[in-house]
C-alpha atoms as a PDB file:
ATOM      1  CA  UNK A   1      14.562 -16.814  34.487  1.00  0.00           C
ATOM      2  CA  UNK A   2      11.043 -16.917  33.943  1.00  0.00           C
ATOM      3  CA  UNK A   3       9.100 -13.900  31.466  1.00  0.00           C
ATOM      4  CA  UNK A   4       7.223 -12.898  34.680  1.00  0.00           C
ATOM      5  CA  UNK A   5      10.924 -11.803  35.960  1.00  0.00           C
ATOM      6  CA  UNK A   6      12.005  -9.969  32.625  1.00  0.00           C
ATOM      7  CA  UNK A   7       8.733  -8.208  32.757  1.00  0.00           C
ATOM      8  CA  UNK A   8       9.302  -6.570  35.820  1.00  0.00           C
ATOM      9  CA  UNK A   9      12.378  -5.532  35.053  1.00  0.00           C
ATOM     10  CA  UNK A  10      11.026  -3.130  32.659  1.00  0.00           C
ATOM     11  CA  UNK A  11       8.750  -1.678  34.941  1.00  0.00           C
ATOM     12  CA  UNK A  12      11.179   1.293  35.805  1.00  0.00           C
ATOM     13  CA  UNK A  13      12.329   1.922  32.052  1.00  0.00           C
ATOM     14  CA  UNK A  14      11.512   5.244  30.811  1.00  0.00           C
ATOM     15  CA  UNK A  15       8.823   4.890  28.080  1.00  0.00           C
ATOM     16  CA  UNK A  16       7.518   8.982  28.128  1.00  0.00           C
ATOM     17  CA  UNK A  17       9.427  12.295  28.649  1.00  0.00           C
ATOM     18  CA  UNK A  18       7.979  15.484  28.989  1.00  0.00           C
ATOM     19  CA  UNK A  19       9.036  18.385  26.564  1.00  0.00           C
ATOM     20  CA  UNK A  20       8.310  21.768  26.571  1.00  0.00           C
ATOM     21  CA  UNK A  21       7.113  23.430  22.515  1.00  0.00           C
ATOM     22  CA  UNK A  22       7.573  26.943  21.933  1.00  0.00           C
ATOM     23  CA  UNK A  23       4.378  27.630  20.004  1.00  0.00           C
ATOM     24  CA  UNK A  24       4.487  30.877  18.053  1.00  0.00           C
ATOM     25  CA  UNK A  25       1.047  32.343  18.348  1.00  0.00           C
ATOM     26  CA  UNK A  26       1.569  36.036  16.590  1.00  0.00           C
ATOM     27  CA  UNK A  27       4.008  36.027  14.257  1.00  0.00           C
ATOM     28  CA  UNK A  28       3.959  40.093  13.802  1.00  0.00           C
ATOM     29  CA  UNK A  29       4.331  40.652  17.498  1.00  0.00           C
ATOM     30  CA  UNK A  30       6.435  37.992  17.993  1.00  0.00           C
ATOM     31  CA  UNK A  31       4.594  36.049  20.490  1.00  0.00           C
ATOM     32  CA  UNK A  32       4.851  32.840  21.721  1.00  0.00           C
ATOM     33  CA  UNK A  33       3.869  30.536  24.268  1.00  0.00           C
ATOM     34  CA  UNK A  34       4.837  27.214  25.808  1.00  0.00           C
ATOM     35  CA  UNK A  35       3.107  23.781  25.978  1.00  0.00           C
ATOM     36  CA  UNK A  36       4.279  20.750  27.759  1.00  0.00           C
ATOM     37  CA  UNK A  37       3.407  17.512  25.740  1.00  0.00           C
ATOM     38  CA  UNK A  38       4.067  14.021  26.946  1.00  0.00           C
ATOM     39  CA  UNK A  39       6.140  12.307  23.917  1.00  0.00           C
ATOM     40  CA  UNK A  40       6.481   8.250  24.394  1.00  0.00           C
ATOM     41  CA  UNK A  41      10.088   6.813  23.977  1.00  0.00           C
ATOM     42  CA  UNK A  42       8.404   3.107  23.080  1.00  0.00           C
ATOM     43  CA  UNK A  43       5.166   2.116  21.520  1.00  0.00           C
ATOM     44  CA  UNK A  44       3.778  -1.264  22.020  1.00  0.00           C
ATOM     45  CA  UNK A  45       3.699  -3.692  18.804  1.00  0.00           C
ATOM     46  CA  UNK A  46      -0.128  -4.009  19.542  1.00  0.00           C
ATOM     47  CA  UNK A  47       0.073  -0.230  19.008  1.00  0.00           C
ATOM     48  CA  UNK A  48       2.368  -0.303  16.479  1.00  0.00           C
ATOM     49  CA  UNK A  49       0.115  -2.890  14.081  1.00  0.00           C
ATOM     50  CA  UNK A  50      -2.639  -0.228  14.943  1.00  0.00           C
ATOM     51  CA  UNK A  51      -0.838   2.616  13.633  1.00  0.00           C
ATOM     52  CA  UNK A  52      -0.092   0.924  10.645  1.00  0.00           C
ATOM     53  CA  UNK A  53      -3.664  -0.293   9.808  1.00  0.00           C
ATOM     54  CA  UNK A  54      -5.382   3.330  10.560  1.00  0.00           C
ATOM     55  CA  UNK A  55      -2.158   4.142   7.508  1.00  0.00           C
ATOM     56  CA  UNK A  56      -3.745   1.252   5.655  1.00  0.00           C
ATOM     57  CA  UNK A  57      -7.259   2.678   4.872  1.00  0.00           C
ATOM     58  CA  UNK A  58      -5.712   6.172   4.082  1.00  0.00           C
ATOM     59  CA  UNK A  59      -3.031   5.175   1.792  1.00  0.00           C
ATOM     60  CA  UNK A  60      -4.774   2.516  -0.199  1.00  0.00           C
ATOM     61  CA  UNK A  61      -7.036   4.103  -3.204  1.00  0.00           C
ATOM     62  CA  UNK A  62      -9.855   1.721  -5.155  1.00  0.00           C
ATOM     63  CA  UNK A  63     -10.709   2.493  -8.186  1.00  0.00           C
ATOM     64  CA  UNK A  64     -13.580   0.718 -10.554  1.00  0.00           C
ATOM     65  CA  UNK A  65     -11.147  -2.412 -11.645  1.00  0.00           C
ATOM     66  CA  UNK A  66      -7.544  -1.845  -9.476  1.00  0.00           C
ATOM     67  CA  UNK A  67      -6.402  -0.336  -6.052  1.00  0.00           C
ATOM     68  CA  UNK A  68      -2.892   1.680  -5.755  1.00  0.00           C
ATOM     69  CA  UNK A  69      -1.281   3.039  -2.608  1.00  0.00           C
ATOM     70  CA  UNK A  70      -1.349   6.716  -2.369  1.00  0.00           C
ATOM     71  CA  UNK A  71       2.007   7.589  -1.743  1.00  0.00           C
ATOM     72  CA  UNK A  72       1.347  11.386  -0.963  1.00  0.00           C
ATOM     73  CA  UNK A  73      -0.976  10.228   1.466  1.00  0.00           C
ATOM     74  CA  UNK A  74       1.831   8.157   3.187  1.00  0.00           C
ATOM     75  CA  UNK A  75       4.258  10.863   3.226  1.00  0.00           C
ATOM     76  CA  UNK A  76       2.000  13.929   4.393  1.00  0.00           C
ATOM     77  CA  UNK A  77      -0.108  11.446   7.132  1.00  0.00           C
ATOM     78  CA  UNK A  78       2.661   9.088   8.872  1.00  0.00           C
ATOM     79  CA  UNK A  79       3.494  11.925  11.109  1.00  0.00           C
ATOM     80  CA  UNK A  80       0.261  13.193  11.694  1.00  0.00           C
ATOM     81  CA  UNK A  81      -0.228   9.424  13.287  1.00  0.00           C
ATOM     82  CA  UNK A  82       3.048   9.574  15.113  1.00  0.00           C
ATOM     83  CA  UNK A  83       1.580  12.334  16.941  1.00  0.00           C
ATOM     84  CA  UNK A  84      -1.769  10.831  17.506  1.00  0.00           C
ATOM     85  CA  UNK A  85      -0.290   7.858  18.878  1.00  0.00           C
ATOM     86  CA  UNK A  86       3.427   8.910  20.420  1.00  0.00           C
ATOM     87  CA  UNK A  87       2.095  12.136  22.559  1.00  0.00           C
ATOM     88  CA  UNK A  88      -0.555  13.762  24.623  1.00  0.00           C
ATOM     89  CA  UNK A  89      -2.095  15.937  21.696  1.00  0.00           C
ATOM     90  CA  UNK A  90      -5.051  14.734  20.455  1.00  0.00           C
ATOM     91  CA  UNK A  91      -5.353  14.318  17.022  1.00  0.00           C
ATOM     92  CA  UNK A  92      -8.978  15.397  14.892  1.00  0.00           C
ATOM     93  CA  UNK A  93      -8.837  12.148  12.817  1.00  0.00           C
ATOM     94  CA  UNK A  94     -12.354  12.631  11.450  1.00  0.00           C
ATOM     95  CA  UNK A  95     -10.619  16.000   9.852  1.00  0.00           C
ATOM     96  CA  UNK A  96      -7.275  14.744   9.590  1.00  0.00           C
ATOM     97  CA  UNK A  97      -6.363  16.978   6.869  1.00  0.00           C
ATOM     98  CA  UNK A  98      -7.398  20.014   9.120  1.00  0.00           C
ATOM     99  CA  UNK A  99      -5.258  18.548  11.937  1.00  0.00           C
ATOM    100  CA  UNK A 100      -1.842  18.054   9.341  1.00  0.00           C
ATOM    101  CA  UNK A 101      -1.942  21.486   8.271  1.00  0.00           C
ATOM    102  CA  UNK A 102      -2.445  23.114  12.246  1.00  0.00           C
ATOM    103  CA  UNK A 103       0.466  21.061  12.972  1.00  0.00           C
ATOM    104  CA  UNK A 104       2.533  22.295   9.864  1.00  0.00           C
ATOM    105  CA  UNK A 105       1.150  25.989  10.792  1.00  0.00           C
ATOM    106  CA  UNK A 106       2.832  25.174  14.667  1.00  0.00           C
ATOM    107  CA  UNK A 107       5.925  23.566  13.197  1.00  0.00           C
ATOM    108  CA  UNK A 108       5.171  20.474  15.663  1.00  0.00           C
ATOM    109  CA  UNK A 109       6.317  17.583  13.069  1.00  0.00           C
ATOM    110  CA  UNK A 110       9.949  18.266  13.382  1.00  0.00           C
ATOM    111  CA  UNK A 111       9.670  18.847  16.702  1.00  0.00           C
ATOM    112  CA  UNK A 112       8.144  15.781  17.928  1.00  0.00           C
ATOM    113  CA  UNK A 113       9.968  13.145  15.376  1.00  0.00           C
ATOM    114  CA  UNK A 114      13.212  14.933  17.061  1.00  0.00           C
ATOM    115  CA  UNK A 115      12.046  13.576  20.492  1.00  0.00           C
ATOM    116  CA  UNK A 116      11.002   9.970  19.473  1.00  0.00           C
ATOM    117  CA  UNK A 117      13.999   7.348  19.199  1.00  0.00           C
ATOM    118  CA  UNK A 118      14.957   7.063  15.631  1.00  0.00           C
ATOM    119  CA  UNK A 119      14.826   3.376  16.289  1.00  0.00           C
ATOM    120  CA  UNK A 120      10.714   3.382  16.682  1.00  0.00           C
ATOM    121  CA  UNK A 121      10.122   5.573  13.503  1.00  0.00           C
ATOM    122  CA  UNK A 122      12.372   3.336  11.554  1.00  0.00           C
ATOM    123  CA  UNK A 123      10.267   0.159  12.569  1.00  0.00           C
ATOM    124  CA  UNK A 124       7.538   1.723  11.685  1.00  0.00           C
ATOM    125  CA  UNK A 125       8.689   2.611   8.629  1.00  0.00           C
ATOM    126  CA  UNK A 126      10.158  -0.938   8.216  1.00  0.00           C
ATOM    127  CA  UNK A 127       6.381  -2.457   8.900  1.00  0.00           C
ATOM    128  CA  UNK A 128       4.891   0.140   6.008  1.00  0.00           C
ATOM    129  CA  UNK A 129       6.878  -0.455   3.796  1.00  0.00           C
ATOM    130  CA  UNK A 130       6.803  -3.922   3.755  1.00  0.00           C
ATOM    131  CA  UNK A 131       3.008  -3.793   3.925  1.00  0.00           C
ATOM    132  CA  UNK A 132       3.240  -1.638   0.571  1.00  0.00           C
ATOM    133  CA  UNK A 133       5.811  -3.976  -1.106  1.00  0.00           C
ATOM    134  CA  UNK A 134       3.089  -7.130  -0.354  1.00  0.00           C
ATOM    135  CA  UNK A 135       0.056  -4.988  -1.879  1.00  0.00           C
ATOM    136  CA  UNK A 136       1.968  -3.919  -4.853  1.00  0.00           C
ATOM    137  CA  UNK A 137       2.972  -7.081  -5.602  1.00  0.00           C
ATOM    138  CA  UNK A 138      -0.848  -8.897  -4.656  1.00  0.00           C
ATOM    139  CA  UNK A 139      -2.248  -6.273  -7.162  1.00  0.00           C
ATOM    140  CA  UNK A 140       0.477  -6.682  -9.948  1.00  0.00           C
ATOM    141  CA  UNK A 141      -0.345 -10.948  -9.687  1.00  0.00           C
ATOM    142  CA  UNK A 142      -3.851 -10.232 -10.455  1.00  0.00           C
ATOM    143  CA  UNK A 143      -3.339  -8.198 -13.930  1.00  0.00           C
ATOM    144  CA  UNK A 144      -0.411 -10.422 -14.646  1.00  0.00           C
ATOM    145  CA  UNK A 145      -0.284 -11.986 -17.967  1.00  0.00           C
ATOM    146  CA  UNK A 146      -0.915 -15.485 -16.535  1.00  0.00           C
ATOM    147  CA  UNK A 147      -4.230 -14.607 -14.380  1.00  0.00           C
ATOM    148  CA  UNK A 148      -5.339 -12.630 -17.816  1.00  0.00           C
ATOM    149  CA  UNK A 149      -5.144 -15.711 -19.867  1.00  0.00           C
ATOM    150  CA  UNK A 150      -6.660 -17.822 -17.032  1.00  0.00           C
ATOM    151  CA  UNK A 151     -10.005 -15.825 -16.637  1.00  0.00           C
ATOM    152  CA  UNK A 152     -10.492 -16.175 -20.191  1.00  0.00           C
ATOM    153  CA  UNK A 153      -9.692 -19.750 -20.571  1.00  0.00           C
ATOM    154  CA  UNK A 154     -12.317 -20.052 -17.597  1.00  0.00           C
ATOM    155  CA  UNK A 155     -14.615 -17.972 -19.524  1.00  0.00           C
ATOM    156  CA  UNK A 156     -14.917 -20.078 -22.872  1.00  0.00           C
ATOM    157  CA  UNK A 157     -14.854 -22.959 -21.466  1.00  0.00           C
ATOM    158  CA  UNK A 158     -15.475 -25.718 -24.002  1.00  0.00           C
ATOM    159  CA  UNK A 159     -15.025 -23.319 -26.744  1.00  0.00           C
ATOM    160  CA  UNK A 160     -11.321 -23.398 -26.374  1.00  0.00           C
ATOM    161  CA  UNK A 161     -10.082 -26.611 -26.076  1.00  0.00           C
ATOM    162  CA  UNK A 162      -6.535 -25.660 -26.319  1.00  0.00           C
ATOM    163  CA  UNK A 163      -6.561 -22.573 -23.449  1.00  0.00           C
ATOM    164  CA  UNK A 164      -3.488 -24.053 -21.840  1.00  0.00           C
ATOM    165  CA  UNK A 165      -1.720 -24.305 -25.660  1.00  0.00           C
ATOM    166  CA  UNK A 166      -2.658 -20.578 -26.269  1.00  0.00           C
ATOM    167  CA  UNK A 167      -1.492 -19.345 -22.871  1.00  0.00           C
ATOM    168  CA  UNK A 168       1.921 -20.800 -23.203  1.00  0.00           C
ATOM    169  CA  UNK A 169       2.260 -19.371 -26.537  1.00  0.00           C
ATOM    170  CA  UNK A 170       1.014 -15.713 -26.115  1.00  0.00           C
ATOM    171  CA  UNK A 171       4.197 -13.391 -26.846  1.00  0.00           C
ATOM    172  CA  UNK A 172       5.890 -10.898 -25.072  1.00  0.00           C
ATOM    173  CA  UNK A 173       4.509  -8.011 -27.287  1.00  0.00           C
ATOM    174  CA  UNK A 174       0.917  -9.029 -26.869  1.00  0.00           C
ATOM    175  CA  UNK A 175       1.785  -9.501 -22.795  1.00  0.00           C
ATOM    176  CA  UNK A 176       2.756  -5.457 -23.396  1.00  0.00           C
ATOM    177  CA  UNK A 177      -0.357  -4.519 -24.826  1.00  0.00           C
ATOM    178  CA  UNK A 178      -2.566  -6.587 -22.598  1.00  0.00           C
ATOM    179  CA  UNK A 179      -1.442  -4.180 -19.591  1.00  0.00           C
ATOM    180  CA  UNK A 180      -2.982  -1.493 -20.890  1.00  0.00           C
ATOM    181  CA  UNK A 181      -6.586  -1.959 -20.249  1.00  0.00           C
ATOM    182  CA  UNK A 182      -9.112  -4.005 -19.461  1.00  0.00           C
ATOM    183  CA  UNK A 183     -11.008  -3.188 -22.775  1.00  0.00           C
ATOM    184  CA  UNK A 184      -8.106  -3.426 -24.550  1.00  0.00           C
ATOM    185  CA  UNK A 185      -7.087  -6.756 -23.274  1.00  0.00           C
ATOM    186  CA  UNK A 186     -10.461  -8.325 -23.891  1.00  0.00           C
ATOM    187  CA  UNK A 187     -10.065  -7.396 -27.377  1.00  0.00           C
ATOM    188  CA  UNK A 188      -6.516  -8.403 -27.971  1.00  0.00           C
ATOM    189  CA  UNK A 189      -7.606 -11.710 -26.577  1.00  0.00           C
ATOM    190  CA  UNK A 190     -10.526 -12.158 -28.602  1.00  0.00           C
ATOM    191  CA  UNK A 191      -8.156 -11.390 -31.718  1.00  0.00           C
ATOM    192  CA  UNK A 192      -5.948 -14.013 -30.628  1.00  0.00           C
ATOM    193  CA  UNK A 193      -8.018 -16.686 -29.716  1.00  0.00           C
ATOM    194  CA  UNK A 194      -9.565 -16.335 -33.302  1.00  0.00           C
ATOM    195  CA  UNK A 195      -6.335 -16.116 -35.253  1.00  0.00           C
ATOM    196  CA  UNK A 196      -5.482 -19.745 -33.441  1.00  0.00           C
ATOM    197  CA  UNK A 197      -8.595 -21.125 -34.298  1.00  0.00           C
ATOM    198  CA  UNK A 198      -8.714 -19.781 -37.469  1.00  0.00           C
ATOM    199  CA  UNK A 199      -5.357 -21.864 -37.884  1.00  0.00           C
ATOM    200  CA  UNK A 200      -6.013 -24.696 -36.099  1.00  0.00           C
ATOM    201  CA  UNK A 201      -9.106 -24.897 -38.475  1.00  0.00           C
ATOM    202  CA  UNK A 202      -6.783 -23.988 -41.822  1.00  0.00           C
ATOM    203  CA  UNK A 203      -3.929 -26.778 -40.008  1.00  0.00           C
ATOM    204  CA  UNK A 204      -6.845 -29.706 -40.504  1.00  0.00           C
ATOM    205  CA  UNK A 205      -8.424 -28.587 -43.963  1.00  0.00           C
ATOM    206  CA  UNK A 206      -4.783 -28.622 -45.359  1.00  0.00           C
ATOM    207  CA  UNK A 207      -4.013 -31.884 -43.755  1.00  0.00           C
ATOM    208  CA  UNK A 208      -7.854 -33.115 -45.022  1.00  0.00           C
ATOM    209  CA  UNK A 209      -6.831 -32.186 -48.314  1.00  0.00           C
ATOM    210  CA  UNK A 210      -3.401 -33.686 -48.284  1.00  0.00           C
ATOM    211  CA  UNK A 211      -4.764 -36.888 -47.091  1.00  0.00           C
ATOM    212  CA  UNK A 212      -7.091 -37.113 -50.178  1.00  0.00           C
END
């Protein structure tokens, strides 16, 4: 069977159903009022890679020397952008903390994640998360002990014949205290480098003076 033939049979699928939201506009009186919204049943995976890169730039924080992931970001937003992208309500994303707390105020989250197939949120969630786990772990590599040591054997150069020798040898507790900040790592480094060359240098006056 060729693709052209699968693809048509999807044309009559259901992808959207219609709901009806009691919206509670006078909580004293205890009035209400109904709106229909159009809720999709499947999103695209072009859609679905959108989604998740309009989650990237809100989740992921820069600071002066590291980014992070904002993980209250993540929780309050990802159904602010299953709305925006799974029904007919349109979304204010250039005030898209306005638009999450109307939505809280109308009670629509729960509503609309109740009308989308658990099986689309939990890809989504799938494709987040594993965005998240590949971040954290590109942004842990580059303060890792090992880059460190590299950017400072690149930075001295010819002054530091034996980078390779120090890096190998640099302990666990100084690898604990190097985490801590950029300041302090340049100056634990510094400390280092200068206690090995201080006994490299001792290592070949001793021998000097044993030979002699």
């Amino acid at each position: 069977m060729k693709f052209q033939d699968l693809q048509k049979l999807t044309d009559n699928l259901i992808t959207t159903k219609n709901i009806q939201l009691p919206v509670l506009i006078n909580e004293i009186a205890n009035e209400s009022c109904t709106i229909e919204v159009e809720v999709k049943q499947f999103l695209p995976i072009t859609q679905k890679l959108s989604l998740i890169d309009m989650m990237k730039t809100i989740i992921v924080k820069q600071e002066e020397n590291y980014s992070y992931i904002d993980y209250n970001y993540k929780d309050l937003f990802f159904d602010v952008f299953l709305i925006e992208f799974y029904t007919s309500i349109e979304v204010d994303l250039e005030n898209i903390v306005n638009s999450y707390d109307v939505f809280v105020k109308l009670n629509l989250f729960e509503i609309i994640k109740a009308n989308i197939p658990v099986k689309e949120i939990t890809e989504l969630n799938n494709m987040l998360n594993n965005f998240i786990k590949m971040f954290n772990e590109k942004e842990k590599n580059k303060t890792s002990i090992g880059n460190v040591l590299t950017s400072f054997a690149e930075k001295y150069g010819d002054n530091m014949n034996n980078a390779m020798e120090i890096i190998k040898d640099y302990n666990k507790q100084e690898e604990t205290k190097i985490k801590k900040n950029k300041e302090e790592t340049k100056k634990n480094m510094t400390n280092f480098i200068r206690k090995k060359s201080y006994q490299k240098k001792n290592y070949k006056n001793n021998k000097y003076k044993n030979n002699n």
